[in-house]
C-alpha atoms as a PDB file:
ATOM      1  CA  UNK A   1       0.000   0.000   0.000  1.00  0.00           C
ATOM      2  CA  UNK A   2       1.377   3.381  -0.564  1.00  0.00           C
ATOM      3  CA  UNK A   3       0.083   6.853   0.479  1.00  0.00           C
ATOM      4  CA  UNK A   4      -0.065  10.017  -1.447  1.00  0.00           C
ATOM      5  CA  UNK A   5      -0.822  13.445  -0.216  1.00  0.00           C
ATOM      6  CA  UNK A   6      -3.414  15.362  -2.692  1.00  0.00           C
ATOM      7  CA  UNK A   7      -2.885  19.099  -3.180  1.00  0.00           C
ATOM      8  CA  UNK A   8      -5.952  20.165  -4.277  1.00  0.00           C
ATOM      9  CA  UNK A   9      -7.049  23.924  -5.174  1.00  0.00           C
ATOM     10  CA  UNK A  10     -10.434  24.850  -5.984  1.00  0.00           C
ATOM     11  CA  UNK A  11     -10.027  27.254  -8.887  1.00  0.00           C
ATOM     12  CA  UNK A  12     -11.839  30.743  -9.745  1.00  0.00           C
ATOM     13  CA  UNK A  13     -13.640  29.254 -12.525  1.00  0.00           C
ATOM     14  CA  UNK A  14     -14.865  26.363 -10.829  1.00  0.00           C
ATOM     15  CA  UNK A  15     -14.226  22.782 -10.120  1.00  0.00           C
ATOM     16  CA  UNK A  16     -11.021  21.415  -8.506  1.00  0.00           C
ATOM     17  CA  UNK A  17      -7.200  21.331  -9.627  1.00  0.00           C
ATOM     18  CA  UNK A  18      -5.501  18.395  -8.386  1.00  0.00           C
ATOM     19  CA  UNK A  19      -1.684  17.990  -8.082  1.00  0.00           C
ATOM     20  CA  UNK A  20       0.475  14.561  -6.409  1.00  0.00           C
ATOM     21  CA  UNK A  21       3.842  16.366  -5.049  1.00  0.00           C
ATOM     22  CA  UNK A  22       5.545  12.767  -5.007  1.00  0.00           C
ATOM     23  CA  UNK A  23       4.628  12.203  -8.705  1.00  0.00           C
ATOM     24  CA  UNK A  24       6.049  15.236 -10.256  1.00  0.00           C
ATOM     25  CA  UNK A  25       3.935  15.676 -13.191  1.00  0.00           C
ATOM     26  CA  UNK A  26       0.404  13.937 -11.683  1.00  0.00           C
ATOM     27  CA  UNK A  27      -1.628  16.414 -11.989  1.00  0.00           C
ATOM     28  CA  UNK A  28      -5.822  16.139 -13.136  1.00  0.00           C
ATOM     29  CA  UNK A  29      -8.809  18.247 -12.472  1.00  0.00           C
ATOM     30  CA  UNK A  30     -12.334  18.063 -11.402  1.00  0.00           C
ATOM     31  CA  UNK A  31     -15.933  19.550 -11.773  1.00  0.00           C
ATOM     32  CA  UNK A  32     -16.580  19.044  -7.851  1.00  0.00           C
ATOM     33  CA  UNK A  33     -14.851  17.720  -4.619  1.00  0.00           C
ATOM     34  CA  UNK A  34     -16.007  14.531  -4.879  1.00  0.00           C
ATOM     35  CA  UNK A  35     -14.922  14.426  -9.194  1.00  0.00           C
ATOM     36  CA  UNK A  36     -11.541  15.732  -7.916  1.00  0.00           C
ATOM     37  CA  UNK A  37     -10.443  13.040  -6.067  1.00  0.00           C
ATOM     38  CA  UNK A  38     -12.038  10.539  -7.920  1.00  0.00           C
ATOM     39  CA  UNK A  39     -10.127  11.822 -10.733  1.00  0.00           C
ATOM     40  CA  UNK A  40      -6.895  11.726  -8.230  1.00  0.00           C
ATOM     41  CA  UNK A  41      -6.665   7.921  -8.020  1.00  0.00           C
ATOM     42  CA  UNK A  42      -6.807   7.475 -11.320  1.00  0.00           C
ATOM     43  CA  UNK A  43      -4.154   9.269 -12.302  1.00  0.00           C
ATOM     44  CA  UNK A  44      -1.730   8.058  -9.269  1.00  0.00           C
ATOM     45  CA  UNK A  45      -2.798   4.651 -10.858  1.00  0.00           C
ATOM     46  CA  UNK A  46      -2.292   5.203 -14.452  1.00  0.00           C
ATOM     47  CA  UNK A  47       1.280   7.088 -13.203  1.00  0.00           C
ATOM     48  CA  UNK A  48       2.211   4.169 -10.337  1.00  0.00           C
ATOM     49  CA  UNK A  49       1.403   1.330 -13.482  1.00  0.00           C
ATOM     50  CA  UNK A  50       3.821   3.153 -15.728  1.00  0.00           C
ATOM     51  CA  UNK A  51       6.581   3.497 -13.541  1.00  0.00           C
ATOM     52  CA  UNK A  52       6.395  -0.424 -12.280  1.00  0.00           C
ATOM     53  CA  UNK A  53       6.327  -0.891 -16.300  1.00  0.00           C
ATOM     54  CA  UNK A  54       9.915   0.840 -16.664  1.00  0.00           C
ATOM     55  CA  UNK A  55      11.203  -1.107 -13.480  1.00  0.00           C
ATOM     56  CA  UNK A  56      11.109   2.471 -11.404  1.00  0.00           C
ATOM     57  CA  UNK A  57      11.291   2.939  -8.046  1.00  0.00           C
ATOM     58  CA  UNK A  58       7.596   4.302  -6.376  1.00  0.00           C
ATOM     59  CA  UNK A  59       7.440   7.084  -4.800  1.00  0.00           C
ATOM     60  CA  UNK A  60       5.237   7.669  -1.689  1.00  0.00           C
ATOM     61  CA  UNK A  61       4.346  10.167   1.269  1.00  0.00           C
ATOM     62  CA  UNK A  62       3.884   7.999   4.216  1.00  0.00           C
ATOM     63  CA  UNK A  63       6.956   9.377   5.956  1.00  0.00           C
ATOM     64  CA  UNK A  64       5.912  12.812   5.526  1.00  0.00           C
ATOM     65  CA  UNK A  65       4.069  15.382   7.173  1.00  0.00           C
ATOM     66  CA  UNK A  66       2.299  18.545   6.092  1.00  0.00           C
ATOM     67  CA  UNK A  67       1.898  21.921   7.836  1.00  0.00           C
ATOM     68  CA  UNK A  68      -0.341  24.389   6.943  1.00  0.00           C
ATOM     69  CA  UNK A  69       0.795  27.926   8.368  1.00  0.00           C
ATOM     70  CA  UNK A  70      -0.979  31.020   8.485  1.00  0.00           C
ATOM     71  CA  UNK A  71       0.723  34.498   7.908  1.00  0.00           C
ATOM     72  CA  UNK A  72      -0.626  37.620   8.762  1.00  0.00           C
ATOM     73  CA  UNK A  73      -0.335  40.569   5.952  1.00  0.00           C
ATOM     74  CA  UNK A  74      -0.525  43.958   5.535  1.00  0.00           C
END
């Protein structure tokens, strides 16, 4: 089993961007949440099945942590 951390953004036009920041490159969109990361685990599939196919190393985030921070302005 491996574990990947979603970044997901929901964008001005609506629906959601998608990125994978341990498959450089893995990046899909959606029309809602739900789309989004449905969307998500298809393409870490479709990218995990490629690099097995080239005899690659995989990639995953399970001994990483994220940190959001908030930052007062101006």
């Amino acid at each position: 089993m491996y574990y990947y951390k979603l970044h997901i953004s929901k964008e001005k036009e609506g629906g959601y961007t998608v990125s994978v920041p341990a498959l450089p490159g893995c990046i899909t969109y959606g029309q809602d949440w739900d789309e989004a990361v449905t969307m998500a685990k298809e393409a870490i599939s479709l990218y995990v099945e490629e690099l097995r196919e080239r005899g690659e190393t995989l990639p995953e985030d399970s001994n990483t942590t994220e940190y959001s921070l908030i930052v007062e302005g101006e």
